[in-house]
PDB file of N, CA and C in Angstrom:
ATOM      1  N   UNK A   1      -0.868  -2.361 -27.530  1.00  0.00           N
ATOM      2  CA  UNK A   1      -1.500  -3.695 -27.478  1.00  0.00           C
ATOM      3  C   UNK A   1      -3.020  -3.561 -27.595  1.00  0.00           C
ATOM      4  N   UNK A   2      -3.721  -4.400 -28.371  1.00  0.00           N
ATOM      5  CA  UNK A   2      -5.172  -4.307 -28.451  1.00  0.00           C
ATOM      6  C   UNK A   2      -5.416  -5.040 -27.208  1.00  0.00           C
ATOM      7  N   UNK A   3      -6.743  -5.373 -27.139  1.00  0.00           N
ATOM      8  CA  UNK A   3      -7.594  -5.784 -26.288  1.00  0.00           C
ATOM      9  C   UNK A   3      -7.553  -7.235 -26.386  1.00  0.00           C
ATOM     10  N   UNK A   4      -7.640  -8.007 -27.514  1.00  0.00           N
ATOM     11  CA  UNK A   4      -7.660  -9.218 -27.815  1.00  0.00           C
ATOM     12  C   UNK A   4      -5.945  -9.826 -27.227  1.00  0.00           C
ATOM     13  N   UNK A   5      -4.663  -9.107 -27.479  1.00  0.00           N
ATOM     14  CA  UNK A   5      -3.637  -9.547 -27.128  1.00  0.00           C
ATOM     15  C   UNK A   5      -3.526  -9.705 -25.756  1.00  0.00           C
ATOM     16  N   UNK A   6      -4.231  -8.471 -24.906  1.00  0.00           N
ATOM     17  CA  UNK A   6      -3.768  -8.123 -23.202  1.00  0.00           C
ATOM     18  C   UNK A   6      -4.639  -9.851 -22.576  1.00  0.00           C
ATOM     19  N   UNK A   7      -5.758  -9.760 -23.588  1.00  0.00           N
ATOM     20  CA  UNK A   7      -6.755 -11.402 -22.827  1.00  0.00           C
ATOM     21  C   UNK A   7      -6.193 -12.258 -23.188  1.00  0.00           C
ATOM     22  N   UNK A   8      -5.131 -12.645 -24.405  1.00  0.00           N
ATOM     23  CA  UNK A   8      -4.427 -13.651 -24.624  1.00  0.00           C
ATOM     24  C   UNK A   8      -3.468 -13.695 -23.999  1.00  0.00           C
ATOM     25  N   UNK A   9      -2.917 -12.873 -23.370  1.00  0.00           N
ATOM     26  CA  UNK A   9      -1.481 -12.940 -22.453  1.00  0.00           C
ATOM     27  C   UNK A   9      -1.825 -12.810 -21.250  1.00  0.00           C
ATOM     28  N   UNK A  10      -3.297 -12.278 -20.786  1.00  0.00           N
ATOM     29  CA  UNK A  10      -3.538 -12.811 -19.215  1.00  0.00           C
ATOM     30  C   UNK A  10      -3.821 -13.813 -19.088  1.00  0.00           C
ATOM     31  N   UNK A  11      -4.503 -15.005 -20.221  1.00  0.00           N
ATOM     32  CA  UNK A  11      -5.137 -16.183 -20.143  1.00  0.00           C
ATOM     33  C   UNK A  11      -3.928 -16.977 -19.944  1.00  0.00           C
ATOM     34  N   UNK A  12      -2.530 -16.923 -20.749  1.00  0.00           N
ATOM     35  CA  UNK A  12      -1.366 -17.341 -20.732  1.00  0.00           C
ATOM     36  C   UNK A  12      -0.789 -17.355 -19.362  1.00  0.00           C
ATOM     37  N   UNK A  13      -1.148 -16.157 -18.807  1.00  0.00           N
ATOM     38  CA  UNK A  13      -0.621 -15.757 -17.216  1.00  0.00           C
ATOM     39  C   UNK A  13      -0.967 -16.987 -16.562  1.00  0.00           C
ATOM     40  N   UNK A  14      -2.596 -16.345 -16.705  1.00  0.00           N
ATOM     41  CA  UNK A  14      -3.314 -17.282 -15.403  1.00  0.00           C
ATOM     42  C   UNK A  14      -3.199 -18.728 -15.719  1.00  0.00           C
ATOM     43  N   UNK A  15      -3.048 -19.611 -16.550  1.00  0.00           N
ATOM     44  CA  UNK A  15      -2.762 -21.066 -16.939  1.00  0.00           C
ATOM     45  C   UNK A  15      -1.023 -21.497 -16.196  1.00  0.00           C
ATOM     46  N   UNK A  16      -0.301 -19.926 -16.544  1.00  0.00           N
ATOM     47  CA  UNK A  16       1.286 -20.573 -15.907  1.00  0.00           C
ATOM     48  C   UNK A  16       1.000 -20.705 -14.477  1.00  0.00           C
ATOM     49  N   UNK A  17       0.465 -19.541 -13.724  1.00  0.00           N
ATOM     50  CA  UNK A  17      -0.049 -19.687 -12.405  1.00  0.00           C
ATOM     51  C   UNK A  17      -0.660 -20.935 -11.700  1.00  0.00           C
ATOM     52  N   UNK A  18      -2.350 -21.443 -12.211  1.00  0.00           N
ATOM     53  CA  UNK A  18      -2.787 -22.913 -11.815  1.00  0.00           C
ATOM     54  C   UNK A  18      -1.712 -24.021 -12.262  1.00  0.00           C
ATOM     55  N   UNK A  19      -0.885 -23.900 -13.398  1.00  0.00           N
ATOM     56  CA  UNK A  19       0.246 -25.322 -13.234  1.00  0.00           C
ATOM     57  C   UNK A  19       1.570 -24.800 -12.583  1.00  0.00           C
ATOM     58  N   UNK A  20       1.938 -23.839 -11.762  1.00  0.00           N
ATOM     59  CA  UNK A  20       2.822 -23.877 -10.449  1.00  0.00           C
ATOM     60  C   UNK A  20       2.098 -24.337  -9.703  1.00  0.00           C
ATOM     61  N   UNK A  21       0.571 -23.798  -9.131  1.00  0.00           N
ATOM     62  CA  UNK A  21       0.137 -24.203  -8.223  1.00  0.00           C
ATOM     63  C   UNK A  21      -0.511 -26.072  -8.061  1.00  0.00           C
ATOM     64  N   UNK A  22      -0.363 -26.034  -9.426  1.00  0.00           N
ATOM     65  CA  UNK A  22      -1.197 -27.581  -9.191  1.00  0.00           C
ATOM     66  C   UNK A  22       0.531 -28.263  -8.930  1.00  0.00           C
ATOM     67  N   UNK A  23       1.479 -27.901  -9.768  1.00  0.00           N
ATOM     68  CA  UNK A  23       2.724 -28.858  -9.343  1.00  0.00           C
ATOM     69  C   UNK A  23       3.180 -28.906  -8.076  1.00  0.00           C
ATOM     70  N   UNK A  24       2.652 -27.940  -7.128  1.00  0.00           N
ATOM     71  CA  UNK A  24       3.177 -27.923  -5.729  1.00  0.00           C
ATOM     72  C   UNK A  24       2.383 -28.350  -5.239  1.00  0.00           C
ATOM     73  N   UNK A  25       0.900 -28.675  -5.648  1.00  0.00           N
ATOM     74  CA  UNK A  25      -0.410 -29.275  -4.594  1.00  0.00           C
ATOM     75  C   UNK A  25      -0.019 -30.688  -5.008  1.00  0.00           C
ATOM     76  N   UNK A  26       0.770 -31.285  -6.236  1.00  0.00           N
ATOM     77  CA  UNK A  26       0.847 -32.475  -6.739  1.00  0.00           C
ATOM     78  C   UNK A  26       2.230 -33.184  -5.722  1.00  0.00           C
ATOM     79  N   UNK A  27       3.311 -32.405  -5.708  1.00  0.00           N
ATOM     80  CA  UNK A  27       4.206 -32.847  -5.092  1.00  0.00           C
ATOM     81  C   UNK A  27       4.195 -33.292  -3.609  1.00  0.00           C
ATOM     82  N   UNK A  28       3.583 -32.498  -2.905  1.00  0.00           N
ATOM     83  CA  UNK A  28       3.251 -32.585  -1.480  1.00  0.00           C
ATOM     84  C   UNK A  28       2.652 -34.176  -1.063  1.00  0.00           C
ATOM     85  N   UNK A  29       1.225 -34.010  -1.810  1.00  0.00           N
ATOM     86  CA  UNK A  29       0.668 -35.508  -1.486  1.00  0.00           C
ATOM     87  C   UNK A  29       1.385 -36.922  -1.850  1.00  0.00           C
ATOM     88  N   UNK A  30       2.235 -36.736  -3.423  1.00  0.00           N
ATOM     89  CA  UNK A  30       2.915 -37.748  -4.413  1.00  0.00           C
ATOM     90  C   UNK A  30       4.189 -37.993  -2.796  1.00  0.00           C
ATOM     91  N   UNK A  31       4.972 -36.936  -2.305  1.00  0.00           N
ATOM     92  CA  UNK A  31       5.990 -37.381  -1.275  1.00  0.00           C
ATOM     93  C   UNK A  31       5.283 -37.946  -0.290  1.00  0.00           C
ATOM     94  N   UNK A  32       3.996 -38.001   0.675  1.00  0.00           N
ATOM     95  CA  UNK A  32       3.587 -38.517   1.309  1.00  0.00           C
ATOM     96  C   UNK A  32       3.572 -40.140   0.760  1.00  0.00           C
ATOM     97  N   UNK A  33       2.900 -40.230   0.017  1.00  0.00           N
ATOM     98  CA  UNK A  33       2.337 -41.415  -0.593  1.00  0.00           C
ATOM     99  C   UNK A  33       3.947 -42.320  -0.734  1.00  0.00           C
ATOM    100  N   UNK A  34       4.737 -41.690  -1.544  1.00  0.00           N
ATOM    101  CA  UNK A  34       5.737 -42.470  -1.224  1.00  0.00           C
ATOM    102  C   UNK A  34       6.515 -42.662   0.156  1.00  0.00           C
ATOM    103  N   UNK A  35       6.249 -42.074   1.466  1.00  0.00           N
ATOM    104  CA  UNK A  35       6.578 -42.204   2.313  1.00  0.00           C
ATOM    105  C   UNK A  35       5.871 -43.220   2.479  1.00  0.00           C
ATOM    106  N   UNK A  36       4.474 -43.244   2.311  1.00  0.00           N
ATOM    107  CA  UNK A  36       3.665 -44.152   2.945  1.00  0.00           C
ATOM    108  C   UNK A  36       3.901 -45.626   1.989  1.00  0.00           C
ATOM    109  N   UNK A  37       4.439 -45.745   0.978  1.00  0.00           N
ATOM    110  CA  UNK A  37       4.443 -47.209   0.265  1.00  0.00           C
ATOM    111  C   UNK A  37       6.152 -47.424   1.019  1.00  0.00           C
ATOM    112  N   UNK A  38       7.165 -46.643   1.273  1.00  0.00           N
ATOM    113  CA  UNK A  38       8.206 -47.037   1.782  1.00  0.00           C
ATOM    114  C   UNK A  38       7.701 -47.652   3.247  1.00  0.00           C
ATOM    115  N   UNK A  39       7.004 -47.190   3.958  1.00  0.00           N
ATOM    116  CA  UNK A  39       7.190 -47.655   5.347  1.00  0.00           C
ATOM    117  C   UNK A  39       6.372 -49.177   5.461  1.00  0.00           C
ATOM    118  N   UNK A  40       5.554 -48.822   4.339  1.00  0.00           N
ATOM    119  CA  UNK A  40       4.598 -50.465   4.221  1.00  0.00           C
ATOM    120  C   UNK A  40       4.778 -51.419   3.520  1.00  0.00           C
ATOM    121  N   UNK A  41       6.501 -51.123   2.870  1.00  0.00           N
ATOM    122  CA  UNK A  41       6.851 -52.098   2.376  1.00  0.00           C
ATOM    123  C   UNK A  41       8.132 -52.796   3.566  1.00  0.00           C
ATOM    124  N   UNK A  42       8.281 -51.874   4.685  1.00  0.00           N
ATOM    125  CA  UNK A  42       9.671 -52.260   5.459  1.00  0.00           C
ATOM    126  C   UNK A  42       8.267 -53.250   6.917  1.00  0.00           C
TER     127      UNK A  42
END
């Protein structure tokens, strides 16, 4: 592997990495929020 491929497939890495992490920082607050529009609609 050259040099140019190993930075294109770590850049690939690190992008899959921040969108696991953003989908689990996204889910957490999105279930609150709908907790919170369920209870303020009862």
């Amino acid at each position: 592997m050259t040099d140019s491929t190993r930075d294109f497939v770590n850049k690939i890495h690190e992008q899959q990495e921040k969108q696991r992490k953003n989908k689990r920082g996204e889910n957490v607050p999105s279930a609150k929020l709908q907790n919170k529009q369920h209870s303020s609609n009862k």
